[in-house]
PDB file of N, CA and C in Angstrom:
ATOM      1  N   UNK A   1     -28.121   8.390   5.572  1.00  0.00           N
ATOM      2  CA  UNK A   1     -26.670   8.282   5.660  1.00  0.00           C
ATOM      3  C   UNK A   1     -26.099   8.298   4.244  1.00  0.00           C
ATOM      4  N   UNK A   2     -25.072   9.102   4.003  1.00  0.00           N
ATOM      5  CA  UNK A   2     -24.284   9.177   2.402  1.00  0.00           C
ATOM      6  C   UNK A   2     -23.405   8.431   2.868  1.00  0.00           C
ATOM      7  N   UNK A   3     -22.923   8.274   0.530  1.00  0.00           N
ATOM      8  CA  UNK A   3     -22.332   7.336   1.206  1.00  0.00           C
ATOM      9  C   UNK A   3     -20.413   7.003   1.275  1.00  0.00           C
ATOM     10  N   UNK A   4     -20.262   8.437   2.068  1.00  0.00           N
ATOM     11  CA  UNK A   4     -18.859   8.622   2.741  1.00  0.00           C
ATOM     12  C   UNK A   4     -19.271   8.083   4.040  1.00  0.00           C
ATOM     13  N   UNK A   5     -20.254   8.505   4.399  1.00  0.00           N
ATOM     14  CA  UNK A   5     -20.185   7.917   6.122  1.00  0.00           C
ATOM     15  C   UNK A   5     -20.720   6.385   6.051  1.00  0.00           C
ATOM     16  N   UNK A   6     -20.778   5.906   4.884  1.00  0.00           N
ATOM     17  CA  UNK A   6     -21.470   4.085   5.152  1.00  0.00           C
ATOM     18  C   UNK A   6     -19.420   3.074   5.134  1.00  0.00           C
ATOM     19  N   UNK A   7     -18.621   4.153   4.454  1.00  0.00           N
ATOM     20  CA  UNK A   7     -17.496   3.912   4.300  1.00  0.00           C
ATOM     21  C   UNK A   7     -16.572   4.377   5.158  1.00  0.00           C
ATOM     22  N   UNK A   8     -16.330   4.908   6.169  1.00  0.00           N
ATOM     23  CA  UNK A   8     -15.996   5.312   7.126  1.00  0.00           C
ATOM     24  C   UNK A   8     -15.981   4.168   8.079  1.00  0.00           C
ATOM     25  N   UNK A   9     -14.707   3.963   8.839  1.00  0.00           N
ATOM     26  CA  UNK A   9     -14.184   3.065   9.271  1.00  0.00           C
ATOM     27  C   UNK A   9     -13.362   3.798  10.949  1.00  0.00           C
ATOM     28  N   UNK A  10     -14.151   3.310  12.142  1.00  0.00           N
ATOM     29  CA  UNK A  10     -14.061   4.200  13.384  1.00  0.00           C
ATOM     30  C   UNK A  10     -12.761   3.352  13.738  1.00  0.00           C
ATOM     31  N   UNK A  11     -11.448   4.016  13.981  1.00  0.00           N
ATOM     32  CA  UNK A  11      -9.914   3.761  14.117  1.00  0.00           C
ATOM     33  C   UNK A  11      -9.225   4.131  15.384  1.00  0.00           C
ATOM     34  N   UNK A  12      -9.687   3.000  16.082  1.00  0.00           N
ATOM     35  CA  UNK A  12      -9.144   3.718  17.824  1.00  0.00           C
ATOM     36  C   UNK A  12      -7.466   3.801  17.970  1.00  0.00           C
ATOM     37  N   UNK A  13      -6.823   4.449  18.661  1.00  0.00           N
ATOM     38  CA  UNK A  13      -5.376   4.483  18.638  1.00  0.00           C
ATOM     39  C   UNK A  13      -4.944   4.732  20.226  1.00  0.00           C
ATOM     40  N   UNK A  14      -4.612   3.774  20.705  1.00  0.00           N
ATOM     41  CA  UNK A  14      -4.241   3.626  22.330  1.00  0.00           C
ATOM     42  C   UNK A  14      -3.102   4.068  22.456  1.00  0.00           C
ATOM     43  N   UNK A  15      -3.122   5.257  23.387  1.00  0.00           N
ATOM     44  CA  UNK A  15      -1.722   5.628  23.705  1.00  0.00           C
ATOM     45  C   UNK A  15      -0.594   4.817  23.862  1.00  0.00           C
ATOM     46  N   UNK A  16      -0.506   3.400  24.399  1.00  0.00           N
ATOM     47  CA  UNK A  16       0.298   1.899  23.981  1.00  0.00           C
ATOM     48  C   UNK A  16       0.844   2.441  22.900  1.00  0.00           C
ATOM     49  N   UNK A  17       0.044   2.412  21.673  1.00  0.00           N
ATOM     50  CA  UNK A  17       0.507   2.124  20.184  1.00  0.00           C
ATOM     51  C   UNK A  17       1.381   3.263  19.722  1.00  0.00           C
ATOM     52  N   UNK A  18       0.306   4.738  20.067  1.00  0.00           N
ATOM     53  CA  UNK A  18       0.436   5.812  19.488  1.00  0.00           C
ATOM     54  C   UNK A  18       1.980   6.553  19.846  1.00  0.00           C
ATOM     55  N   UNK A  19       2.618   5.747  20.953  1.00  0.00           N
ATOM     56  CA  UNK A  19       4.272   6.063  21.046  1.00  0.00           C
ATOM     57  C   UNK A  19       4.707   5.573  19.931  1.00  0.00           C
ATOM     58  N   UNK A  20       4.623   4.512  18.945  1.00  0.00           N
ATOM     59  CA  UNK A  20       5.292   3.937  18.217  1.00  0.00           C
ATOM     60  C   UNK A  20       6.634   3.059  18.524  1.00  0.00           C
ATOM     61  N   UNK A  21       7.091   1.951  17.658  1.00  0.00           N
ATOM     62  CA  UNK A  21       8.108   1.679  17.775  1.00  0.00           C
ATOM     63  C   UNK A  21       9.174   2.179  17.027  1.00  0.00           C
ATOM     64  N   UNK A  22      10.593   2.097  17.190  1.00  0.00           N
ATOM     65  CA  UNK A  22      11.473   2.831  16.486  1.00  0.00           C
ATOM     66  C   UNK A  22      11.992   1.382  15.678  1.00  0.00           C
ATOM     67  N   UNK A  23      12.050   1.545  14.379  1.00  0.00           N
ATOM     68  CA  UNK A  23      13.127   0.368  13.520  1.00  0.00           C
ATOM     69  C   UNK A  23      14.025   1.220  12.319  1.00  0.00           C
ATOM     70  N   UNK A  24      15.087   0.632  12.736  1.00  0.00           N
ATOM     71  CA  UNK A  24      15.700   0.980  11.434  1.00  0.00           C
ATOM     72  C   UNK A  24      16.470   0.125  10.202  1.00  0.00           C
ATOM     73  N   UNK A  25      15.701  -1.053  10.330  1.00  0.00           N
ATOM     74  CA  UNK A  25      16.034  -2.064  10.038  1.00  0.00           C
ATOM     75  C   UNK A  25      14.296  -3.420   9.241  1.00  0.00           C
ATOM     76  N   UNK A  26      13.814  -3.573   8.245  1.00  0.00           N
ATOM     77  CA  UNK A  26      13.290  -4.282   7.800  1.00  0.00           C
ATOM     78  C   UNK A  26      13.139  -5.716   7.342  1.00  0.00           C
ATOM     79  N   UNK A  27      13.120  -6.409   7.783  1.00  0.00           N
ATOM     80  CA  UNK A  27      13.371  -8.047   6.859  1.00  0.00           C
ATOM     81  C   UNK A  27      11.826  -8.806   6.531  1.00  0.00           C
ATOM     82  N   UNK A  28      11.736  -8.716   5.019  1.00  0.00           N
ATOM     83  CA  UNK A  28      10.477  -9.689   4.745  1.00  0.00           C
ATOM     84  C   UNK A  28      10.866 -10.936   3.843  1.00  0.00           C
ATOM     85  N   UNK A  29      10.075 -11.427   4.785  1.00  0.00           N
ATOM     86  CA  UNK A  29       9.719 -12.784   3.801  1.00  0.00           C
ATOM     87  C   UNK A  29       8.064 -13.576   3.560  1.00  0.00           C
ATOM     88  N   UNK A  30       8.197 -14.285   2.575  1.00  0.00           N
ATOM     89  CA  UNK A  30       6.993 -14.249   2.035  1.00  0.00           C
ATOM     90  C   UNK A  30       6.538 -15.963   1.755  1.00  0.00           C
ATOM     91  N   UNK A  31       5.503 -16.157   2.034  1.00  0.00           N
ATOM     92  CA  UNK A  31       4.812 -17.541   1.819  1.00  0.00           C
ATOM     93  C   UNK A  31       3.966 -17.336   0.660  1.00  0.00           C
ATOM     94  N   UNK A  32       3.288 -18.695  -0.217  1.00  0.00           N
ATOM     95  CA  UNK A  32       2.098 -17.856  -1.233  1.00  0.00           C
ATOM     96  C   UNK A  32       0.808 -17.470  -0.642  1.00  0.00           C
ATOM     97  N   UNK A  33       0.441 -17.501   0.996  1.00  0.00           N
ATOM     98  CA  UNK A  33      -0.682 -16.939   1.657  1.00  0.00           C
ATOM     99  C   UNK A  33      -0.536 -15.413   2.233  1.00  0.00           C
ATOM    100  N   UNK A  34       0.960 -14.833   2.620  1.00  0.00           N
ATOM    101  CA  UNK A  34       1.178 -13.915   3.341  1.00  0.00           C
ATOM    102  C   UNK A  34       2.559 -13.600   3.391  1.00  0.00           C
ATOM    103  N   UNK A  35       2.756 -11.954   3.468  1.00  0.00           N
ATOM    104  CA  UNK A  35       4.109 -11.213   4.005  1.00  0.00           C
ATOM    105  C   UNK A  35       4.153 -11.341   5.170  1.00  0.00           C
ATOM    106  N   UNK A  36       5.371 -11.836   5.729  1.00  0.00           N
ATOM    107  CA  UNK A  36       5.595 -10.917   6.909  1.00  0.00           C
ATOM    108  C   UNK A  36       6.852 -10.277   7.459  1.00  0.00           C
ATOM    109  N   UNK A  37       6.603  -8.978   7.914  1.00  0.00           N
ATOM    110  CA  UNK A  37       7.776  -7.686   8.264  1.00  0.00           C
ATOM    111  C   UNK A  37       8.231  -7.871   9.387  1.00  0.00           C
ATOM    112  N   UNK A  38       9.355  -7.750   9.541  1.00  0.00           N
ATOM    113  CA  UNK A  38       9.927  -7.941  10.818  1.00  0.00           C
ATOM    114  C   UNK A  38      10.288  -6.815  11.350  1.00  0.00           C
ATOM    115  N   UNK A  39      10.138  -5.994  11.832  1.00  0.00           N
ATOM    116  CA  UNK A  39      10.878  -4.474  11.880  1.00  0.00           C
ATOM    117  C   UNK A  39      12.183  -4.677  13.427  1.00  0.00           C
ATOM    118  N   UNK A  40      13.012  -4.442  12.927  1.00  0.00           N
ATOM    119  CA  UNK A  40      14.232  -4.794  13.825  1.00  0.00           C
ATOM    120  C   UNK A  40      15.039  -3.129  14.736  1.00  0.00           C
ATOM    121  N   UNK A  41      15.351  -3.444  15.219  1.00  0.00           N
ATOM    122  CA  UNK A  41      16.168  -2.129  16.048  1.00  0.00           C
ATOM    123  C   UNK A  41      17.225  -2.694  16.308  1.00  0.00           C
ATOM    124  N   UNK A  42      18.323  -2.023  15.559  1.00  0.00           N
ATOM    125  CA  UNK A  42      19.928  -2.436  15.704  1.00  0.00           C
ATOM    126  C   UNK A  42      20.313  -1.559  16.348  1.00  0.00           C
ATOM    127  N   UNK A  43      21.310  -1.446  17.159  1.00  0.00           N
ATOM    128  CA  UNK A  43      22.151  -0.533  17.789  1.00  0.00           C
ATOM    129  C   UNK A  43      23.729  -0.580  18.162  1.00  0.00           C
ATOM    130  N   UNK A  44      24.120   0.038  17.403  1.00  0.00           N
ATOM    131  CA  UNK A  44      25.655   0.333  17.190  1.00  0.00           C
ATOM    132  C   UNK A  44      26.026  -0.281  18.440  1.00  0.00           C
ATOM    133  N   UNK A  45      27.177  -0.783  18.642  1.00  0.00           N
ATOM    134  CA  UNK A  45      28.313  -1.346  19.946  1.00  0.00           C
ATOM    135  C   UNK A  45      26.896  -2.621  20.216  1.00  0.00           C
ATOM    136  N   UNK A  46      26.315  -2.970  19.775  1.00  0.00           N
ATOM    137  CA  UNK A  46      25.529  -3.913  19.964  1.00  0.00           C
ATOM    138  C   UNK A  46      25.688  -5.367  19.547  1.00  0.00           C
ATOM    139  N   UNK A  47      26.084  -6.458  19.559  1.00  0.00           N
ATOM    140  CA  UNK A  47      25.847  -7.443  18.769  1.00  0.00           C
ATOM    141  C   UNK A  47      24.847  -8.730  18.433  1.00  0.00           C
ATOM    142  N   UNK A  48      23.839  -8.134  19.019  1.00  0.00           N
ATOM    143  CA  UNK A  48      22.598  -9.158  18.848  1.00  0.00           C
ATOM    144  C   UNK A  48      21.044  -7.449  18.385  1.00  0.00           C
ATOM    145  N   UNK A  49      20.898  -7.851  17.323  1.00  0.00           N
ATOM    146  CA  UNK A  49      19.463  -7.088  16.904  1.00  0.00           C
ATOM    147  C   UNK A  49      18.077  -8.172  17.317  1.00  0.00           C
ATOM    148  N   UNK A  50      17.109  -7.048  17.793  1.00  0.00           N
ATOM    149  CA  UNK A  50      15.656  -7.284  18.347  1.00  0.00           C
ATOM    150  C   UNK A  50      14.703  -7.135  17.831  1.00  0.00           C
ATOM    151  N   UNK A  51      14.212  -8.163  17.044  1.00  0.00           N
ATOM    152  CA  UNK A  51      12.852  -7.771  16.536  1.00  0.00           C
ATOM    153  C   UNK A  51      11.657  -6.875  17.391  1.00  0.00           C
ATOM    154  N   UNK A  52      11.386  -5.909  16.873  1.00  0.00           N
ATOM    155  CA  UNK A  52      10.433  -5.212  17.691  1.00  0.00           C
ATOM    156  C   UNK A  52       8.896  -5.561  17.650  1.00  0.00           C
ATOM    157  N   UNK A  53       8.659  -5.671  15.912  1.00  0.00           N
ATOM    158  CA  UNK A  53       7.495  -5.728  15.948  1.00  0.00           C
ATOM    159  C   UNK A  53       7.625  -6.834  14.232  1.00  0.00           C
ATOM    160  N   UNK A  54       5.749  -7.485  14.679  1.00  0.00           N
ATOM    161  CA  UNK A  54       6.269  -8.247  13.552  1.00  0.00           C
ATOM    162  C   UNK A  54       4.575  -8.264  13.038  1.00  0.00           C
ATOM    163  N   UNK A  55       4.539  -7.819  11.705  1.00  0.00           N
ATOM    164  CA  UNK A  55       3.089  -7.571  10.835  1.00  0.00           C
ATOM    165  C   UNK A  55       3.132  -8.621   9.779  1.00  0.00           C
ATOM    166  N   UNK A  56       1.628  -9.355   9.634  1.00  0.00           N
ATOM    167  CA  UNK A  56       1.923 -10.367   8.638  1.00  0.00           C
ATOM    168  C   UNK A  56       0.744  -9.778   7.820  1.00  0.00           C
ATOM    169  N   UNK A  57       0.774  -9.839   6.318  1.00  0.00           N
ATOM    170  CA  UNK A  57      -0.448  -9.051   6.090  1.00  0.00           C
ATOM    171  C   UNK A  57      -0.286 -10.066   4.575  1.00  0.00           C
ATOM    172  N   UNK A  58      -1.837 -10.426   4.462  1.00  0.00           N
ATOM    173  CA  UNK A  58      -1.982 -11.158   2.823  1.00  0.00           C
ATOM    174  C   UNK A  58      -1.523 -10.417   1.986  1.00  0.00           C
ATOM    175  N   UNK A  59      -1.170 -11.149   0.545  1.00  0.00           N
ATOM    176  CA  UNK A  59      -0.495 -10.340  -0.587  1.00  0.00           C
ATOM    177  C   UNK A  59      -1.177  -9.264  -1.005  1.00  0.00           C
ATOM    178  N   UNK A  60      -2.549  -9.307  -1.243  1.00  0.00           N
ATOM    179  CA  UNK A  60      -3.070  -8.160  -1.480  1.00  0.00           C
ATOM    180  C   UNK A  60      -3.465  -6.974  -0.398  1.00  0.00           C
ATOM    181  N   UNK A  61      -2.969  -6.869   0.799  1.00  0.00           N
ATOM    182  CA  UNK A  61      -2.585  -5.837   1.598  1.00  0.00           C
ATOM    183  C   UNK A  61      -0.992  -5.532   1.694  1.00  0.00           C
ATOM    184  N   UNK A  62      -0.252  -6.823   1.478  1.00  0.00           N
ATOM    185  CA  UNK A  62       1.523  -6.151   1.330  1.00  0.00           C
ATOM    186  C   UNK A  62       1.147  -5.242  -0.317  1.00  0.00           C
ATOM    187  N   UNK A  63       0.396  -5.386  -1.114  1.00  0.00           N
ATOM    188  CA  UNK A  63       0.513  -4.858  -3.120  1.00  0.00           C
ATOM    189  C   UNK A  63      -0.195  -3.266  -1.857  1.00  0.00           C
ATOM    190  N   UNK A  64      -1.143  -3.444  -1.491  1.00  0.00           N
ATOM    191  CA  UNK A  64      -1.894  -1.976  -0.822  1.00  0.00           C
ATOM    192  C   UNK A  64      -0.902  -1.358  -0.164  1.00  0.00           C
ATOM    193  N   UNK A  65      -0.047  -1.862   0.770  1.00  0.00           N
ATOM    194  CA  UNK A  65       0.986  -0.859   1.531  1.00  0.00           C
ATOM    195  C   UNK A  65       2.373  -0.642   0.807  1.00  0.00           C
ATOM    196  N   UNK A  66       2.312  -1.403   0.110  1.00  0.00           N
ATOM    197  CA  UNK A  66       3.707  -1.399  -1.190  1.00  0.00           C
ATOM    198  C   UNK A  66       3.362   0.619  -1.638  1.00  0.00           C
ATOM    199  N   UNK A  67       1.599   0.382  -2.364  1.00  0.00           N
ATOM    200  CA  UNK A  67       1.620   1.431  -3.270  1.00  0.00           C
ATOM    201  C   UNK A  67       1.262   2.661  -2.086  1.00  0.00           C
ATOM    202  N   UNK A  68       1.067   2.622  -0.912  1.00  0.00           N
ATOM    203  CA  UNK A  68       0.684   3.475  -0.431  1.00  0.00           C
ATOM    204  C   UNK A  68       2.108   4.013   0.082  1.00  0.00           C
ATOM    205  N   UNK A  69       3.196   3.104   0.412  1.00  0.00           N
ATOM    206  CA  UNK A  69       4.418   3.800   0.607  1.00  0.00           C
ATOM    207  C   UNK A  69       5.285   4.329  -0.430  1.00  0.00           C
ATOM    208  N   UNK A  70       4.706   4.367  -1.811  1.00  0.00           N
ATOM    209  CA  UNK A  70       5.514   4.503  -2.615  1.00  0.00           C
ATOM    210  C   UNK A  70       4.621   5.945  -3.082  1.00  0.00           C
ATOM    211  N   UNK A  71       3.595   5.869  -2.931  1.00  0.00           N
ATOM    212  CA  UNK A  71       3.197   7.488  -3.044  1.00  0.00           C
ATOM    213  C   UNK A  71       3.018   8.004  -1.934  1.00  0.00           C
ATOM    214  N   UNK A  72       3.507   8.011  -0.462  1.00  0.00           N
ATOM    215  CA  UNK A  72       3.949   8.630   0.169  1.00  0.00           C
ATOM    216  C   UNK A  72       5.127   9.011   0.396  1.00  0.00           C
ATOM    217  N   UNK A  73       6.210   8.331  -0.577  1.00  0.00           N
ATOM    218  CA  UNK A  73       7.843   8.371  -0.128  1.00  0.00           C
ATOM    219  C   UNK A  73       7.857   9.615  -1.507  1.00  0.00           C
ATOM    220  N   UNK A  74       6.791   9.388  -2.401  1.00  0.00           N
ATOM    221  CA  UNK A  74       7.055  10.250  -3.500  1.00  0.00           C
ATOM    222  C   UNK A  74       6.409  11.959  -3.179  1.00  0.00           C
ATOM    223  N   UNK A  75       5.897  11.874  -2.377  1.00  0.00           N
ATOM    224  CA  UNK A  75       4.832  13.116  -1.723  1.00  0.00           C
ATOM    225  C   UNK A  75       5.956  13.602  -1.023  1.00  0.00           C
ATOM    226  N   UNK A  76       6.493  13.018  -0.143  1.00  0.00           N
ATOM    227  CA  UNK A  76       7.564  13.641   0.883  1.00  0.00           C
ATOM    228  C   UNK A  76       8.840  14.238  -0.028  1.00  0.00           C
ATOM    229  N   UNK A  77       9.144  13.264  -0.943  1.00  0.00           N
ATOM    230  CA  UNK A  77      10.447  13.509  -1.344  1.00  0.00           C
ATOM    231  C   UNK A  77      10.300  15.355  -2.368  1.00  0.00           C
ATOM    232  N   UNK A  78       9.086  15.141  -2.617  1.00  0.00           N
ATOM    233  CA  UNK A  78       8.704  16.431  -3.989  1.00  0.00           C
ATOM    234  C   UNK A  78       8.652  17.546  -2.410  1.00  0.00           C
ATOM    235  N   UNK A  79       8.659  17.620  -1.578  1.00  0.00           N
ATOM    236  CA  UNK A  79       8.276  18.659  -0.353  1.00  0.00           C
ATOM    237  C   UNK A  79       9.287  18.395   0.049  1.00  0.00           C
ATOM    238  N   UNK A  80      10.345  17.547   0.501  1.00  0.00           N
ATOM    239  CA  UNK A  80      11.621  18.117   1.388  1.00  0.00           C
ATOM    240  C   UNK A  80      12.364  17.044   0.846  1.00  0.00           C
ATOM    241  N   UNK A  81      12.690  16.940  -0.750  1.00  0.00           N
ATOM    242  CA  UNK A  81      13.781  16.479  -1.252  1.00  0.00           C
ATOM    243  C   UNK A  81      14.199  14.783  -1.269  1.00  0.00           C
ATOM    244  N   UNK A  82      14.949  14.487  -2.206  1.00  0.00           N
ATOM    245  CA  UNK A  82      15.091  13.061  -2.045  1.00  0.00           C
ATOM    246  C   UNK A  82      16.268  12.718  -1.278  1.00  0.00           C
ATOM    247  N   UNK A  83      15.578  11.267  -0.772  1.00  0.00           N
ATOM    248  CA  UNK A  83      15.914  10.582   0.464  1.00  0.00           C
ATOM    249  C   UNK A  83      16.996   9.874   0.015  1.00  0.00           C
ATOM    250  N   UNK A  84      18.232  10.184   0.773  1.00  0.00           N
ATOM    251  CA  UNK A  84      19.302   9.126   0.215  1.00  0.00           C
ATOM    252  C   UNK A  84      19.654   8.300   0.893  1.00  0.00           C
ATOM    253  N   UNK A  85      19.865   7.248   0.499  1.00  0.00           N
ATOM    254  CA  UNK A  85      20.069   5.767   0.631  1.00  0.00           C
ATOM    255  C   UNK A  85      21.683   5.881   1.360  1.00  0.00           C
ATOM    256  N   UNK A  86      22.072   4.933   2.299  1.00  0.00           N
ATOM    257  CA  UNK A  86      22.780   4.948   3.226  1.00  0.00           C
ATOM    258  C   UNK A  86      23.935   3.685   2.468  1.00  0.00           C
ATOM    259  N   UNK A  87      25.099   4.049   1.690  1.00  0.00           N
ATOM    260  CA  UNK A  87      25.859   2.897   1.258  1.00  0.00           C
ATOM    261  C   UNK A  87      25.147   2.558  -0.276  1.00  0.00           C
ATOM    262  N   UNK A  88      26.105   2.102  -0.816  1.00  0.00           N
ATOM    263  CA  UNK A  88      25.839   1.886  -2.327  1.00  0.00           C
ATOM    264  C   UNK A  88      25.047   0.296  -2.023  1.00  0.00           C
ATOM    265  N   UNK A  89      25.591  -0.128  -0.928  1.00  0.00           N
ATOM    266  CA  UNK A  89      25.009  -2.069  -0.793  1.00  0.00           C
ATOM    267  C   UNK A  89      24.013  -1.406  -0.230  1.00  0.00           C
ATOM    268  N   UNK A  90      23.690  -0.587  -0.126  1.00  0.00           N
ATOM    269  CA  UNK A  90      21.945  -0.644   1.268  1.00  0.00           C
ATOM    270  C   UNK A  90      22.583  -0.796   2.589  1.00  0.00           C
ATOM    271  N   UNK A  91      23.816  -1.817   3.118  1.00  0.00           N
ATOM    272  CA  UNK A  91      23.947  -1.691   4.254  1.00  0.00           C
ATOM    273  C   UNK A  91      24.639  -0.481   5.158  1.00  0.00           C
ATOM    274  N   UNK A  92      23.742  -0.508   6.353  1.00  0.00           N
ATOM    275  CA  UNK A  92      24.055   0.636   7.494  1.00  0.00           C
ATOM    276  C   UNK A  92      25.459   0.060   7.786  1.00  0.00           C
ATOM    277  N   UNK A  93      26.473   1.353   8.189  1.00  0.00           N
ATOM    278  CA  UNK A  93      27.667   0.830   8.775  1.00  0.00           C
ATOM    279  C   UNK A  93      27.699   0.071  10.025  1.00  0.00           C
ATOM    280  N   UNK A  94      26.668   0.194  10.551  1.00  0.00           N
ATOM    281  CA  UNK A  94      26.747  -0.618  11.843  1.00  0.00           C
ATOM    282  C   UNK A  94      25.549  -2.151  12.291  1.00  0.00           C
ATOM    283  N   UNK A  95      25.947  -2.650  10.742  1.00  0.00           N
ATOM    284  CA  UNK A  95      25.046  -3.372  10.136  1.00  0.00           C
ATOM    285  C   UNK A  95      25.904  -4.448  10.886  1.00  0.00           C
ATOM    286  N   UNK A  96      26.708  -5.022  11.023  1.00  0.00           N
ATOM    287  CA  UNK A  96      27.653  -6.362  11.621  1.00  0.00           C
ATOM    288  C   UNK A  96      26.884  -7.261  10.728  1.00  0.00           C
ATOM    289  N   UNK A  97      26.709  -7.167   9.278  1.00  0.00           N
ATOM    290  CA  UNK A  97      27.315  -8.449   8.441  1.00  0.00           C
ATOM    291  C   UNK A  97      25.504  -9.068   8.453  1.00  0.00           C
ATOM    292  N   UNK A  98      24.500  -8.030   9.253  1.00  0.00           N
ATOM    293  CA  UNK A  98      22.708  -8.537   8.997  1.00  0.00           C
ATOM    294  C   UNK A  98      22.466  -8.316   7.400  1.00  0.00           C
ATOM    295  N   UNK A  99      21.536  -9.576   7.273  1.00  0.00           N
ATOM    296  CA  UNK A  99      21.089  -9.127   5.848  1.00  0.00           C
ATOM    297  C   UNK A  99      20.204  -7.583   5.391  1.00  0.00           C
ATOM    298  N   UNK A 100      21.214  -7.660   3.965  1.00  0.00           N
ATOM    299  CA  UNK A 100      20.415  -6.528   3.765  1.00  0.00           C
ATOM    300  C   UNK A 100      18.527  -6.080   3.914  1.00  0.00           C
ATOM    301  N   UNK A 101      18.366  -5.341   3.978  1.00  0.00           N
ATOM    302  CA  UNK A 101      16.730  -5.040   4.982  1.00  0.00           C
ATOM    303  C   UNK A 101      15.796  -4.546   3.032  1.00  0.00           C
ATOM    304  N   UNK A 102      14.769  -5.602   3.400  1.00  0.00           N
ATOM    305  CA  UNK A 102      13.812  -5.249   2.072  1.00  0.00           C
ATOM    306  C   UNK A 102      13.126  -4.622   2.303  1.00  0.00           C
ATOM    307  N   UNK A 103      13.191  -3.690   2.849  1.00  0.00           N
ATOM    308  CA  UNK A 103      12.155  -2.212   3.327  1.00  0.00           C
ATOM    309  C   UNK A 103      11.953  -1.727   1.683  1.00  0.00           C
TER     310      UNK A 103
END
């Protein structure tokens, strides 16, 4: 066995998951053991937002997905342009006054 396949890591994905959830909305907060993301779904004429899903991951996996979204936001943006930010505050117009999202 080499040793790509001793590192190889078998990643099942259940159709459950593989729909995904939709958020457009982020809130973290942080302890000194762990992050955790709240991913929220707001919806316009709405006045109560729903946490959908909620990931808690130690600091040194929030520093791993920090850099992995930041060279993927940089990969995308060099192939179909940069992503603009919605409002000079960060907030969505149909934000009703939620804190701004630390995505």
């Amino acid at each position: 066995m080499d040793e790509n396949q001793k590192n190889q890591i078998n990643i099942e994905l259940t159709d459950e998951v593989a729909g995904g959830i939709y958020s457009n909305l982020a809130i973290i907060s942080h302890s000194p053991t762990e992050f955790v993301v709240d991913f929220v779904q707001m919806l316009p004429g709405t006045p109560k937002a729903k946490v959908k899903s909620r990931i808690v991951l130690s600091p040194q996996h929030a520093k791993h997905l920090f850099k992995a979204l930041a060279d993927n936001i940089s990969k995308y943006e060099s192939k179909f342009g940069t992503i603009k930010e919605i409002g000079s505050d960060g907030i969505a117009p149909f934000s009703m006054g939620m804190p701004k999202a630390q995505a």
